[in-house]
Protein backbone atom coordinates (compact mmCIF):
# COMPACT_ATOMS: atom_id res chain seq x y z
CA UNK A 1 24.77 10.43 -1.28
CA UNK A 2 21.10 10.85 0.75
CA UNK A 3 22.29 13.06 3.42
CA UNK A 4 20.08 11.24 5.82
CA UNK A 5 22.10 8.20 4.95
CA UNK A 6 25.48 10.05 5.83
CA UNK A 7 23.71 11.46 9.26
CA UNK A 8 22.70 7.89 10.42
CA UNK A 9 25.87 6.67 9.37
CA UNK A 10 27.59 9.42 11.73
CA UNK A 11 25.03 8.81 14.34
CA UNK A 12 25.94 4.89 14.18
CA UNK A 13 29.44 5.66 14.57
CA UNK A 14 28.85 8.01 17.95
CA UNK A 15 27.10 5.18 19.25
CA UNK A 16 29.82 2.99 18.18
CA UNK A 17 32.32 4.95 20.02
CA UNK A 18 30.16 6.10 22.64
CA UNK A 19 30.43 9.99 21.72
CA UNK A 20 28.10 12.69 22.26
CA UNK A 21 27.07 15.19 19.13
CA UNK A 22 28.47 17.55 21.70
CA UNK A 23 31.82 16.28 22.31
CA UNK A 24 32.05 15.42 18.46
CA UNK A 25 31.67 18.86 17.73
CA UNK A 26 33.78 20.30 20.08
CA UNK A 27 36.34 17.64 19.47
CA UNK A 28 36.44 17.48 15.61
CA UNK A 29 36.46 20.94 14.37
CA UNK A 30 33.54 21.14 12.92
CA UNK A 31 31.36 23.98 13.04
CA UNK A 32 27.93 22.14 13.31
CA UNK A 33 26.28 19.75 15.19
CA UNK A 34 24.83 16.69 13.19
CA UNK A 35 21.60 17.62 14.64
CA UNK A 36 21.77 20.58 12.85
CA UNK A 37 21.98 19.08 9.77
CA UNK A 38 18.95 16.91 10.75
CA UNK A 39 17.14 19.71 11.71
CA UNK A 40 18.15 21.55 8.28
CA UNK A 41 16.95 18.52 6.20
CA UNK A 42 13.62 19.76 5.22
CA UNK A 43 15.22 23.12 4.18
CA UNK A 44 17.86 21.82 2.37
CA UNK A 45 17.31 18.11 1.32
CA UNK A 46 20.07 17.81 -0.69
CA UNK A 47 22.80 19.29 1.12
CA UNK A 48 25.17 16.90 3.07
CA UNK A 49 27.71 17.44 5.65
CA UNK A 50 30.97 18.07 3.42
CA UNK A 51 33.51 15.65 2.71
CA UNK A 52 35.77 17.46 4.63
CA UNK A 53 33.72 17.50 8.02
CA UNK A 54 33.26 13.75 7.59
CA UNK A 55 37.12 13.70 7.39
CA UNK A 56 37.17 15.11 10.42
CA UNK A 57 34.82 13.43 12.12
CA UNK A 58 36.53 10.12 10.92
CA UNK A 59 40.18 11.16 12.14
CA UNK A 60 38.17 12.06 15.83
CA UNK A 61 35.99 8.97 15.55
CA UNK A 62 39.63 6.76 14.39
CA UNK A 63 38.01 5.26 11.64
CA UNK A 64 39.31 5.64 7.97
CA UNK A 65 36.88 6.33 5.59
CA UNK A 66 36.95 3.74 3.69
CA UNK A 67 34.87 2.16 7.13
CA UNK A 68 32.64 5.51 6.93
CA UNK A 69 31.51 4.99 3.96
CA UNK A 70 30.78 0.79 3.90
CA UNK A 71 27.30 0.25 4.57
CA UNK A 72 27.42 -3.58 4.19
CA UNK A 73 28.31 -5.79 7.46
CA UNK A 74 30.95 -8.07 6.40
CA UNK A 75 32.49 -5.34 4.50
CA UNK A 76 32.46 -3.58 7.35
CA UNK A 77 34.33 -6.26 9.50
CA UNK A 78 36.73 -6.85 7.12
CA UNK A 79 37.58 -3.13 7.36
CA UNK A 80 37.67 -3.37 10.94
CA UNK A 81 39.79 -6.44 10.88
CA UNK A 82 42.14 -4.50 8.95
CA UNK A 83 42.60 -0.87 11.17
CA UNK A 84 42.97 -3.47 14.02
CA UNK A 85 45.67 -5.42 12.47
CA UNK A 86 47.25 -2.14 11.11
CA UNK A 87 47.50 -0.73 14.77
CA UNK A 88 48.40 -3.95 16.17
CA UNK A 89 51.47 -3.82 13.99
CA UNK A 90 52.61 -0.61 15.53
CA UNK A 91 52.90 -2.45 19.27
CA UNK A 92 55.89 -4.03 20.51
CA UNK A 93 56.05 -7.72 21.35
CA UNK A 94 55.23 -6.83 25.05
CA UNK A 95 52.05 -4.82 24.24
CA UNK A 96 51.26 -7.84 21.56
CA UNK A 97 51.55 -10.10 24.01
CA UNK A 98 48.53 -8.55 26.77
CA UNK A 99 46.47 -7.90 23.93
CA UNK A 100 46.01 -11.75 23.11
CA UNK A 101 45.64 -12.18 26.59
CA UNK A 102 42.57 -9.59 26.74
CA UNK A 103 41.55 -11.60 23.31
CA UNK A 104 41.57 -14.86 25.17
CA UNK A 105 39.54 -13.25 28.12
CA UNK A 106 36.84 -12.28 25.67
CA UNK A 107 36.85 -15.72 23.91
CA UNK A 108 35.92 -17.17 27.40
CA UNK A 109 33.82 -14.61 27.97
CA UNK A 110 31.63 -15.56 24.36
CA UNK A 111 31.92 -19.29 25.48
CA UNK A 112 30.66 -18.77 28.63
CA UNK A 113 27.78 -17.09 27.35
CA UNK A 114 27.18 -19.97 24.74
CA UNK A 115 27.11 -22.42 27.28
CA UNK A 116 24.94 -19.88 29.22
CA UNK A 117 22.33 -19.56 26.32
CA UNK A 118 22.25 -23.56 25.05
């Protein structure tokens, strides 16, 4: 894969997640920076972070990489959908229970914003 591909896709993710290259390196073993490997494209174009940094990156980031590696939108949703419903799973009925209640609080939140918009 086009290693500038796999550094966007890691730079998305930071975003995503609001991390710093900093705190992902620090945080996810790995022994460079993805603006290293940026700055190393032109020397090595077709060297890409390894398979196992981007492990590691994924297990800091808590995304599987099954999410790292789908580039198309409602893929990516549907991969989303289903890390959310796999952690949801893992609450008890008490914990369930406030997270609808944040859910509904966004819902109002989008519907205000409708309204806000028509």
């Amino acid at each position: 894969m086009d290693k500038k591909v796999i550094v966007a896709r890691i730079e998305y993710l930071m975003k995503e997640k609001g991390i710093t290259a900093y705190q992902l390196k620090e945080n996810a073993d790995i022994s460079t920076t993805i603006y290293q490997w940026k700055k190393n494209a032109q020397r090595d174009k077709t060297r890409t972070p390894s398979l196992k940094s981007i492990e590691k990156i994924c297990s800091f980031l808590g995304v599987s990489l099954a999410y790292f590696f789908s580039f198309d939108p409602v893929e990516q949703a549907e991969y989303m959908n289903s890390e959310i419903y796999k952690n949801l799973s893992c609450l008890n009925a008490e914990q369930k229970k406030l997270v609808l209640e944040i859910i509904d609080q966004f819902k109002a939140v989008n519907n205000q914003n409708k309204h806000t918009e028509q």
